[in-house]
C-alpha atoms as a PDB file:
ATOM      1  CA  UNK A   1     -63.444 -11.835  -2.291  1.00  0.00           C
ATOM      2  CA  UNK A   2     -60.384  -9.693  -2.517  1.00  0.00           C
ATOM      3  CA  UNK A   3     -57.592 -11.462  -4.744  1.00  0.00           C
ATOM      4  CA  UNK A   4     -54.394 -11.999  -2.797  1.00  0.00           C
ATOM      5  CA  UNK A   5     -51.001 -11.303  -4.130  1.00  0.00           C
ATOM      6  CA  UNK A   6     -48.230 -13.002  -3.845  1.00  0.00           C
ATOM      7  CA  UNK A   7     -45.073 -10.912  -3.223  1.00  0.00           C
ATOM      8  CA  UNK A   8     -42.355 -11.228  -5.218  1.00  0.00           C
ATOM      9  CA  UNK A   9     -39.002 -12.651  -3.905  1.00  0.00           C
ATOM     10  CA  UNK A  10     -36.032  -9.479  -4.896  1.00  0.00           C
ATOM     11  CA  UNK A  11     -33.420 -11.618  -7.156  1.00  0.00           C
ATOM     12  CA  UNK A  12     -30.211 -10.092  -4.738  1.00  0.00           C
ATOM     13  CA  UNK A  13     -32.618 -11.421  -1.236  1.00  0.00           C
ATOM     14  CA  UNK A  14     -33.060 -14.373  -3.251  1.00  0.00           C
ATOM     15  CA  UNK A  15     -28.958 -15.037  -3.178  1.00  0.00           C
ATOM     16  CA  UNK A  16     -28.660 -13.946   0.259  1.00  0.00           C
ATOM     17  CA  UNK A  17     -31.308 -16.764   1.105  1.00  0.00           C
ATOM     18  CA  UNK A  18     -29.084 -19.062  -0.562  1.00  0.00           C
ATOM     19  CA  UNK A  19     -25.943 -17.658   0.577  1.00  0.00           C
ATOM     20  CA  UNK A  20     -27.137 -17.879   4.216  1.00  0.00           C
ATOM     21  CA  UNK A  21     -28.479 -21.601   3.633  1.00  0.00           C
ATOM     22  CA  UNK A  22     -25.241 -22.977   2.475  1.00  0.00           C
ATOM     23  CA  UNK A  23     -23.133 -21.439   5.246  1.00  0.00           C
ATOM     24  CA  UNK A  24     -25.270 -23.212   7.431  1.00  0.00           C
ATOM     25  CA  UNK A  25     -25.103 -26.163   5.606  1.00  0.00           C
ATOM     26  CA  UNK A  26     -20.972 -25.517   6.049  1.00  0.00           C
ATOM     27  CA  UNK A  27     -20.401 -25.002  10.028  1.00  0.00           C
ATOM     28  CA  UNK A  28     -22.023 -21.490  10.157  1.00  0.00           C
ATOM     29  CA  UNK A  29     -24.047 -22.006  12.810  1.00  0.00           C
ATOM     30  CA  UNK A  30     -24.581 -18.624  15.085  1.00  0.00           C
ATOM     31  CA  UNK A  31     -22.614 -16.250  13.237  1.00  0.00           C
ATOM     32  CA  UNK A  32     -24.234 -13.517  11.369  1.00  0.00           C
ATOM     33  CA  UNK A  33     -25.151 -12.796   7.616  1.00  0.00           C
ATOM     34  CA  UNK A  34     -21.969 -10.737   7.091  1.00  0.00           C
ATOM     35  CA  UNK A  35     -19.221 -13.497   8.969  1.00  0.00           C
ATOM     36  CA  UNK A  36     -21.403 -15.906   6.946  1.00  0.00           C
ATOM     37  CA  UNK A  37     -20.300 -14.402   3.862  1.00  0.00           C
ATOM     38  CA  UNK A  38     -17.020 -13.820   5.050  1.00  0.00           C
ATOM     39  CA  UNK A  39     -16.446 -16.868   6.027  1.00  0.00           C
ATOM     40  CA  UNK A  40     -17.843 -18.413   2.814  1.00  0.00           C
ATOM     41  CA  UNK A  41     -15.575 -15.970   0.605  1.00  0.00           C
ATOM     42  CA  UNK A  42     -12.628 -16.813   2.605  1.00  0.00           C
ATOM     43  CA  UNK A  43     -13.579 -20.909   1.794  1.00  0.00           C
ATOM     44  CA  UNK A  44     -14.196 -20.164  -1.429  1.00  0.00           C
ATOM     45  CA  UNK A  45     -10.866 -18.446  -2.476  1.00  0.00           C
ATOM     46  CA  UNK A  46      -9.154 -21.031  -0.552  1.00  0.00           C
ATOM     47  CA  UNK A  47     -10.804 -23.606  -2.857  1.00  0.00           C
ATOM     48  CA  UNK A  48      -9.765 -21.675  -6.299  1.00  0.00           C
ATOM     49  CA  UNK A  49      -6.309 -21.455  -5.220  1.00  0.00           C
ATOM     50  CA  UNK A  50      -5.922 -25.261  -4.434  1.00  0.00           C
ATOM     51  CA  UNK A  51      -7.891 -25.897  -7.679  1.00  0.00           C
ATOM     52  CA  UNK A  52      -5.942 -23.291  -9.930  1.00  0.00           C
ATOM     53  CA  UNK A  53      -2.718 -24.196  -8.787  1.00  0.00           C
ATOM     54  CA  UNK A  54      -3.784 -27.995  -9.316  1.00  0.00           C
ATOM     55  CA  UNK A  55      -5.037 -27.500 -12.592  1.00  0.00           C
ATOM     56  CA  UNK A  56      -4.584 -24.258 -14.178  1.00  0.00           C
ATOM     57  CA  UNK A  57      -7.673 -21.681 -14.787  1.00  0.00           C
ATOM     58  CA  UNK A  58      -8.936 -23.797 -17.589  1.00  0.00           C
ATOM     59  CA  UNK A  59      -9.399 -26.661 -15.429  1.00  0.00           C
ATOM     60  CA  UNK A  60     -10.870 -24.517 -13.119  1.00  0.00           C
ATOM     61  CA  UNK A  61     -14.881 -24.287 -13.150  1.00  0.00           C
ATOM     62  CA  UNK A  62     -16.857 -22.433 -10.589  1.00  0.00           C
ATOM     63  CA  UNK A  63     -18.940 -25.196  -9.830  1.00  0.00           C
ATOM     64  CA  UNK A  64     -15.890 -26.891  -9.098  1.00  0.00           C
ATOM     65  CA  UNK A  65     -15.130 -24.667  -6.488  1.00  0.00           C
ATOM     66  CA  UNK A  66     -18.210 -24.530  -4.409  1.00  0.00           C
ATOM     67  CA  UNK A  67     -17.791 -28.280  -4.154  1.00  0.00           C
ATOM     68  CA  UNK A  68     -14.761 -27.995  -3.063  1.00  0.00           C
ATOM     69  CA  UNK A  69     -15.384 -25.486  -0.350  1.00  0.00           C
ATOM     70  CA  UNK A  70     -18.175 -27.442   0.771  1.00  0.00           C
ATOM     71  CA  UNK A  71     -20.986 -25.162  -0.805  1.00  0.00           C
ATOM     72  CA  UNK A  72     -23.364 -25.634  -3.627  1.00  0.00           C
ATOM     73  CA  UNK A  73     -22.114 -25.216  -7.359  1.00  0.00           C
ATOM     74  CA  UNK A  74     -23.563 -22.124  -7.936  1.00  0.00           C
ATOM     75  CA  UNK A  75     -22.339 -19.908  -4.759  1.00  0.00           C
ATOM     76  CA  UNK A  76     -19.360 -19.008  -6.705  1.00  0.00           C
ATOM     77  CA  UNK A  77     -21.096 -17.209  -9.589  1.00  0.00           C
ATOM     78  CA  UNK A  78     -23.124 -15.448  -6.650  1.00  0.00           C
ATOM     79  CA  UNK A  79     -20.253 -13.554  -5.111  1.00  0.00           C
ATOM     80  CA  UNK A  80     -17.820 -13.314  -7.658  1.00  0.00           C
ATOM     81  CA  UNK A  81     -19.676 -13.277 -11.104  1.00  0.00           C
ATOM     82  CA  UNK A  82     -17.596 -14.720 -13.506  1.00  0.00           C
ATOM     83  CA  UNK A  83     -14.750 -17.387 -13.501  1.00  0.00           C
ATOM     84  CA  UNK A  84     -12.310 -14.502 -14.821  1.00  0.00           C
ATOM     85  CA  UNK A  85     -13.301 -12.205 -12.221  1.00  0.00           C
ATOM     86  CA  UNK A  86     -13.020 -15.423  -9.585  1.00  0.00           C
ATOM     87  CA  UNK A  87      -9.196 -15.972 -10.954  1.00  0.00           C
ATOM     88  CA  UNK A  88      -8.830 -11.806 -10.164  1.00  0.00           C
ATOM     89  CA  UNK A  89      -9.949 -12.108  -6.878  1.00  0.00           C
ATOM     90  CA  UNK A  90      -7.702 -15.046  -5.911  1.00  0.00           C
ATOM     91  CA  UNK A  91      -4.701 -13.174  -7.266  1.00  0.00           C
ATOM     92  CA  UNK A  92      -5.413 -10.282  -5.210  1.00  0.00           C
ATOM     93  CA  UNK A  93      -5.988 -12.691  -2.366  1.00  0.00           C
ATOM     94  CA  UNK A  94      -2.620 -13.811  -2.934  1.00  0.00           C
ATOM     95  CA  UNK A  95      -0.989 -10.838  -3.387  1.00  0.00           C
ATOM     96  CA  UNK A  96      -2.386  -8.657  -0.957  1.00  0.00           C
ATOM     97  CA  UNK A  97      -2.222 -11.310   1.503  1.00  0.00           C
ATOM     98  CA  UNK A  98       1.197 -11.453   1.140  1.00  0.00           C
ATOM     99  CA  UNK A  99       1.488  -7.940   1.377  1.00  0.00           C
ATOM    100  CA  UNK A 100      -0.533  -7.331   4.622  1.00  0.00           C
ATOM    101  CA  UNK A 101       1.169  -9.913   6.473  1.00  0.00           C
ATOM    102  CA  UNK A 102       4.646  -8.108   5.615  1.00  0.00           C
ATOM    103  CA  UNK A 103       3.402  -5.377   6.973  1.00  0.00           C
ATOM    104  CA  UNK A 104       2.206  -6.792  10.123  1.00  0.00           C
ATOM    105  CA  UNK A 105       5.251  -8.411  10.826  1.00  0.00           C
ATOM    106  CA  UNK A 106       8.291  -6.536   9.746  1.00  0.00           C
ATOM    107  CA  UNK A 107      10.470  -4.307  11.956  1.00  0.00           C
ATOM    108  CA  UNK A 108      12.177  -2.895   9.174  1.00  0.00           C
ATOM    109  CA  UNK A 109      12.302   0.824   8.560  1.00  0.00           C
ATOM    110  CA  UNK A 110      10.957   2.576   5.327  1.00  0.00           C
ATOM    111  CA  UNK A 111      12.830   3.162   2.556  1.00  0.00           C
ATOM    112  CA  UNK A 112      15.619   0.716   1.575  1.00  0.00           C
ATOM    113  CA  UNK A 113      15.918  -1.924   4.444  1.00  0.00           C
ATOM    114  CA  UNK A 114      11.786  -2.307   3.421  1.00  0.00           C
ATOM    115  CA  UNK A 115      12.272  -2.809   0.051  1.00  0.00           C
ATOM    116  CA  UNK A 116      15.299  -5.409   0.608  1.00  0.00           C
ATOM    117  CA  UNK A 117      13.270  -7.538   3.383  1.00  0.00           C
ATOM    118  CA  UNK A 118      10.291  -7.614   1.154  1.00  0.00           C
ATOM    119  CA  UNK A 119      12.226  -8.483  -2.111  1.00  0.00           C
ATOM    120  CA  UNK A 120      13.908 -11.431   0.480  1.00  0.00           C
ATOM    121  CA  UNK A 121      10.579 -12.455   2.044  1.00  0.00           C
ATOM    122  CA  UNK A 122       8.961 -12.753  -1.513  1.00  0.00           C
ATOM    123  CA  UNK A 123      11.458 -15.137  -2.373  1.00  0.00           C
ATOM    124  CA  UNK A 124      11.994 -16.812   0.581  1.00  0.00           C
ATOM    125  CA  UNK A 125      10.133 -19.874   1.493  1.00  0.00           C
ATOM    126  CA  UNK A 126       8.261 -20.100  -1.728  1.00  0.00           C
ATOM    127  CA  UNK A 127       8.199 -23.139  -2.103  1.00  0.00           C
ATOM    128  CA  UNK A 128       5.882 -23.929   0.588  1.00  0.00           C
ATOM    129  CA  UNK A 129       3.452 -21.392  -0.871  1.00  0.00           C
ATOM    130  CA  UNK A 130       0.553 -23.263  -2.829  1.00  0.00           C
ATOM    131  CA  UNK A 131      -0.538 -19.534  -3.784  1.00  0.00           C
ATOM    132  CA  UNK A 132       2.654 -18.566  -5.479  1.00  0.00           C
ATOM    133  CA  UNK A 133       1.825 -21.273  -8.312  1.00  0.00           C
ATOM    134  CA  UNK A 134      -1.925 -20.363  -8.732  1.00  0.00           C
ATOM    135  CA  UNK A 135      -0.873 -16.671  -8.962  1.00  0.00           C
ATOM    136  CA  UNK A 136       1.860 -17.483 -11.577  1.00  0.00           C
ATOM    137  CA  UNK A 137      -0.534 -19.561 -13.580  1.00  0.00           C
ATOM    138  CA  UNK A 138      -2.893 -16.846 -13.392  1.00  0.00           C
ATOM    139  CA  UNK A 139      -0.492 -14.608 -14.925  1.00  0.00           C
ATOM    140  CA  UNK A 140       0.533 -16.725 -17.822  1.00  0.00           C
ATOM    141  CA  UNK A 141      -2.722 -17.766 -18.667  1.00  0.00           C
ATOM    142  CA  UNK A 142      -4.072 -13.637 -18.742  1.00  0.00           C
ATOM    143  CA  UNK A 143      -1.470 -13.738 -21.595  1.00  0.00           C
ATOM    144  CA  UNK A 144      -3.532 -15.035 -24.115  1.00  0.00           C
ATOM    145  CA  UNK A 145      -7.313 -14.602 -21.901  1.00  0.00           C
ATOM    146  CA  UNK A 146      -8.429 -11.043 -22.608  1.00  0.00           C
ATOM    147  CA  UNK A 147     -11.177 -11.508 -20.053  1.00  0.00           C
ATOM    148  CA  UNK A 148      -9.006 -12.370 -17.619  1.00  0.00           C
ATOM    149  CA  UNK A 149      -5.931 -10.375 -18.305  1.00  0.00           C
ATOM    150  CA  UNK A 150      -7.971  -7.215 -18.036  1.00  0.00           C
ATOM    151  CA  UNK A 151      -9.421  -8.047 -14.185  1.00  0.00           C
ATOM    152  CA  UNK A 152      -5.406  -9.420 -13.621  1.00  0.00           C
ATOM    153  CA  UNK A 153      -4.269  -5.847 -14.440  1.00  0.00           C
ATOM    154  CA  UNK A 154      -5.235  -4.129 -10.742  1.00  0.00           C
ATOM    155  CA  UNK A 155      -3.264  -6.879  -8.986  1.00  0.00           C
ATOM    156  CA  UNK A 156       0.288  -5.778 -10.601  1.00  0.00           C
ATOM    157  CA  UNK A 157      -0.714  -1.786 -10.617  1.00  0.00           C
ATOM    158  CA  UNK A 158      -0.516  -2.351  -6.674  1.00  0.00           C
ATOM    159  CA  UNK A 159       1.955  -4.525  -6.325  1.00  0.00           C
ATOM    160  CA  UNK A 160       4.127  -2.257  -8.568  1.00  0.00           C
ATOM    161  CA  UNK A 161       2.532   1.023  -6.252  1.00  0.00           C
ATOM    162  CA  UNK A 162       3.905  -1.017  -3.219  1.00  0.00           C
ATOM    163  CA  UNK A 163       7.404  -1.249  -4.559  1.00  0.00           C
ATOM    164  CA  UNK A 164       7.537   2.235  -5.387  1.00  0.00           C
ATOM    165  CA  UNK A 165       6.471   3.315  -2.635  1.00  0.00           C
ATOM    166  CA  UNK A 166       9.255   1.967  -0.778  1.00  0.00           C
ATOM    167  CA  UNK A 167      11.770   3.357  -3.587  1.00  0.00           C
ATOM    168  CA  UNK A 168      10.404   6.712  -2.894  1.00  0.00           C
ATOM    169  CA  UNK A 169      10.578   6.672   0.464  1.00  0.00           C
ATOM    170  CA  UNK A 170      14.171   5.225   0.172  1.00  0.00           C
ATOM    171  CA  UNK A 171      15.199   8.326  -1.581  1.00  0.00           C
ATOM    172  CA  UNK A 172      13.383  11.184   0.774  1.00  0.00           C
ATOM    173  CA  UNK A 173      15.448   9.284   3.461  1.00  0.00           C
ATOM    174  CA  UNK A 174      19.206   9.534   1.195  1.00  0.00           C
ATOM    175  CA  UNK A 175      18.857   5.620   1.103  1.00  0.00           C
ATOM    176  CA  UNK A 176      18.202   5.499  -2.861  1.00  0.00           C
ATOM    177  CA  UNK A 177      20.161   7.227  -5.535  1.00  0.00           C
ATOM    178  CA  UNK A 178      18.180  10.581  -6.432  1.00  0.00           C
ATOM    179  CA  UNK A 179      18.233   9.559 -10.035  1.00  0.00           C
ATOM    180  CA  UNK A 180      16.415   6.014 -10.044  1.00  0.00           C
ATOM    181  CA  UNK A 181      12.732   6.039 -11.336  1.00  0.00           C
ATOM    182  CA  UNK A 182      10.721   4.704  -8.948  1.00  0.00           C
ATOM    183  CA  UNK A 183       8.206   3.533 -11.064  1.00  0.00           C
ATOM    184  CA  UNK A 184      10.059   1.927 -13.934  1.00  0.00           C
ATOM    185  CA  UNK A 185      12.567   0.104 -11.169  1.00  0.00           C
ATOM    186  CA  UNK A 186       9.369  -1.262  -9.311  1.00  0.00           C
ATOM    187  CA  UNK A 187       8.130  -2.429 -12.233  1.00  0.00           C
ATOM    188  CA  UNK A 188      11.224  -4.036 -13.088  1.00  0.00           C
ATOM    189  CA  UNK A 189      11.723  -5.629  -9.489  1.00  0.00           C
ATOM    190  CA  UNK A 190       8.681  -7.023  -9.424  1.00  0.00           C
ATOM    191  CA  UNK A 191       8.658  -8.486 -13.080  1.00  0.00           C
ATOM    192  CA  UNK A 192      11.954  -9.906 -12.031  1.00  0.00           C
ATOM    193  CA  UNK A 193      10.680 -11.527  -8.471  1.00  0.00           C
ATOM    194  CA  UNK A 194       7.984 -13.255 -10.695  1.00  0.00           C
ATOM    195  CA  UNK A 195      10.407 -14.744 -13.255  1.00  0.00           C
ATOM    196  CA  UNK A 196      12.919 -16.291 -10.962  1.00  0.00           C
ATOM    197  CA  UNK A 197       9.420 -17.549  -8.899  1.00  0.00           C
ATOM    198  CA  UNK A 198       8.499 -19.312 -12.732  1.00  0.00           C
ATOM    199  CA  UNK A 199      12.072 -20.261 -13.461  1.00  0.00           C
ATOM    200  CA  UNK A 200      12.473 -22.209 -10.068  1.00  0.00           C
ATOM    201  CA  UNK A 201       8.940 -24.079 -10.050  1.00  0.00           C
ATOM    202  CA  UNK A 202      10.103 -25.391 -13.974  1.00  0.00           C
ATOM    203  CA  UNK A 203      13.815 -26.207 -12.367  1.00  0.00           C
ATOM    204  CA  UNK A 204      13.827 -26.776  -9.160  1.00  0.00           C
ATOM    205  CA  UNK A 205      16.753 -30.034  -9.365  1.00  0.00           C
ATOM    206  CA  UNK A 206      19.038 -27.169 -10.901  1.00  0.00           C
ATOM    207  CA  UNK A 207      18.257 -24.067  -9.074  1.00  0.00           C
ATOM    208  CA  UNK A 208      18.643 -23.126  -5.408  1.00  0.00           C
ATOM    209  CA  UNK A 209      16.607 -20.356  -4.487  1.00  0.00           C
ATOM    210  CA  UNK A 210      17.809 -19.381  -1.459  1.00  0.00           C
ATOM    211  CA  UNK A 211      21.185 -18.619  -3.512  1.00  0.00           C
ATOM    212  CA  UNK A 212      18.902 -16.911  -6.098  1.00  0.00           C
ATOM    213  CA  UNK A 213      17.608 -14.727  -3.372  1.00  0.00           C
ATOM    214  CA  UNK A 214      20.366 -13.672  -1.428  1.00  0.00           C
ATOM    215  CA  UNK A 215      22.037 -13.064  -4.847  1.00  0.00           C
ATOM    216  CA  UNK A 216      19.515 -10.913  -6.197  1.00  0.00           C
ATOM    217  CA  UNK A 217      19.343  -8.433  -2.617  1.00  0.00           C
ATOM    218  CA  UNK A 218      22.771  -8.122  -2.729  1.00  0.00           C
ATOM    219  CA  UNK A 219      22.634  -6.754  -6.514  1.00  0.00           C
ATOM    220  CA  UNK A 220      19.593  -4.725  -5.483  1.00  0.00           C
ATOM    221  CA  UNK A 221      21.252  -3.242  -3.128  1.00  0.00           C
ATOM    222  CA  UNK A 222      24.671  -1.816  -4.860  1.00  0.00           C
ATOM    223  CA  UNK A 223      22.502  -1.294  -7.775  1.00  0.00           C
ATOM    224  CA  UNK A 224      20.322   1.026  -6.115  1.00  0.00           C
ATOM    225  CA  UNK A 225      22.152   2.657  -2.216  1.00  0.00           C
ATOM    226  CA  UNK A 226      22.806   6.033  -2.521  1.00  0.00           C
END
């Protein structure tokens, strides 16, 4: 009698299985694998950020956030492999967000008008942003995480490429002085933008942003128009 043998289950089909079972599990009911996954990524993130800017990366565990997207403890690790690379991906789910919807919504032409409304926006309203916090605690705690400072590093090389872009742009148009370095004065805008974000959320009784803001585009402005 012929032996039978039992095929063995691929270790990547194995996490789709799972993948597929807990979105199910979670409301996803008649959409396919890949809006399953989307759909469970987009949970996910919105889990970590909630969590991170709660209690910080260290209090942070994947397992924590599959429960708290309504997945199992171990769908984290599936898609996003470690906690540091996790913690990367919700900063670039932050800042990219941000990004996209700028560029979706703003009238503004390229070059310096741009560069002001996005400096404004990033300000503006942050308060109500629970992603702000996680990103900034993401950023101080890469300071002293190796692990996670190196995955952090792609989120502020395009964020800084965004900036400059718009400084370059300025000065093809005449907007921006001929002489300014795009690259060094994005990377100064942005690491300025982040320390008035970490300066307000540790004094918020003494400082008004909005002054902070409209302060800051105003000195942007004469520091950089052509």
């Amino acid at each position: 009698m012929p032996r039978t043998t039992k095929k063995k289950t691929d270790p990547a089909e194995r996490v789709a299985v799972d993948t597929d079972a807990n979105a199910e599990g979670a409301g996803g009911q008649g959409l396919t694998r890949a809006e399953r996954r989307a759909e469970a990524e987009r949970r996910l993130l919105a889990a970590a950020v909630t969590l991170v800017a709660d209690r910080g990366t260290e209090g942070t565990t994947l397992a924590d956030v599959g429960e708290a997207a309504g997945y199992s403890r171990g769908l984290p690790g599936h898609y996003f492999g470690t906690k540091s690379d996790l913690i990367a991906a919700v900063a670039s789910h932050i800042s990219d967000g941000f990004a996209n919807r700028l560029a979706q919504t703003s009238t503004r032409a390229p070059g310096l008008e741009s560069l002001l409304h996005s400096v404004g926006s990033y300000l503006d309203g942050i308060s109500q942003r629970e992603g702000a916090r996680a990103l900034l605690i993401a950023l101080a705690e890469a300071l002293t995480e190796p692990l996670l400072n190196e995955t952090m590093k792609p989120v502020t090389v395009r964020s800084i490429g965004r900036l400059r872009t718009m400084i370059e742009q300025g000065k093809a148009r005449g907007e921006i002085r001929a002489d300014v370095d795009a690259e060094a004065q994005a990377a100064l805008i942005l690491g300025t933008l982040r320390a008035t974000v970490a300066q307000w959320w540790t004094d918020q009784d003494r400082i008004d942003l909005a002054t902070l803001r409209d302060t800051y585009v105003a000195s942007l402005q004469r520091s950089l128009a052509a």
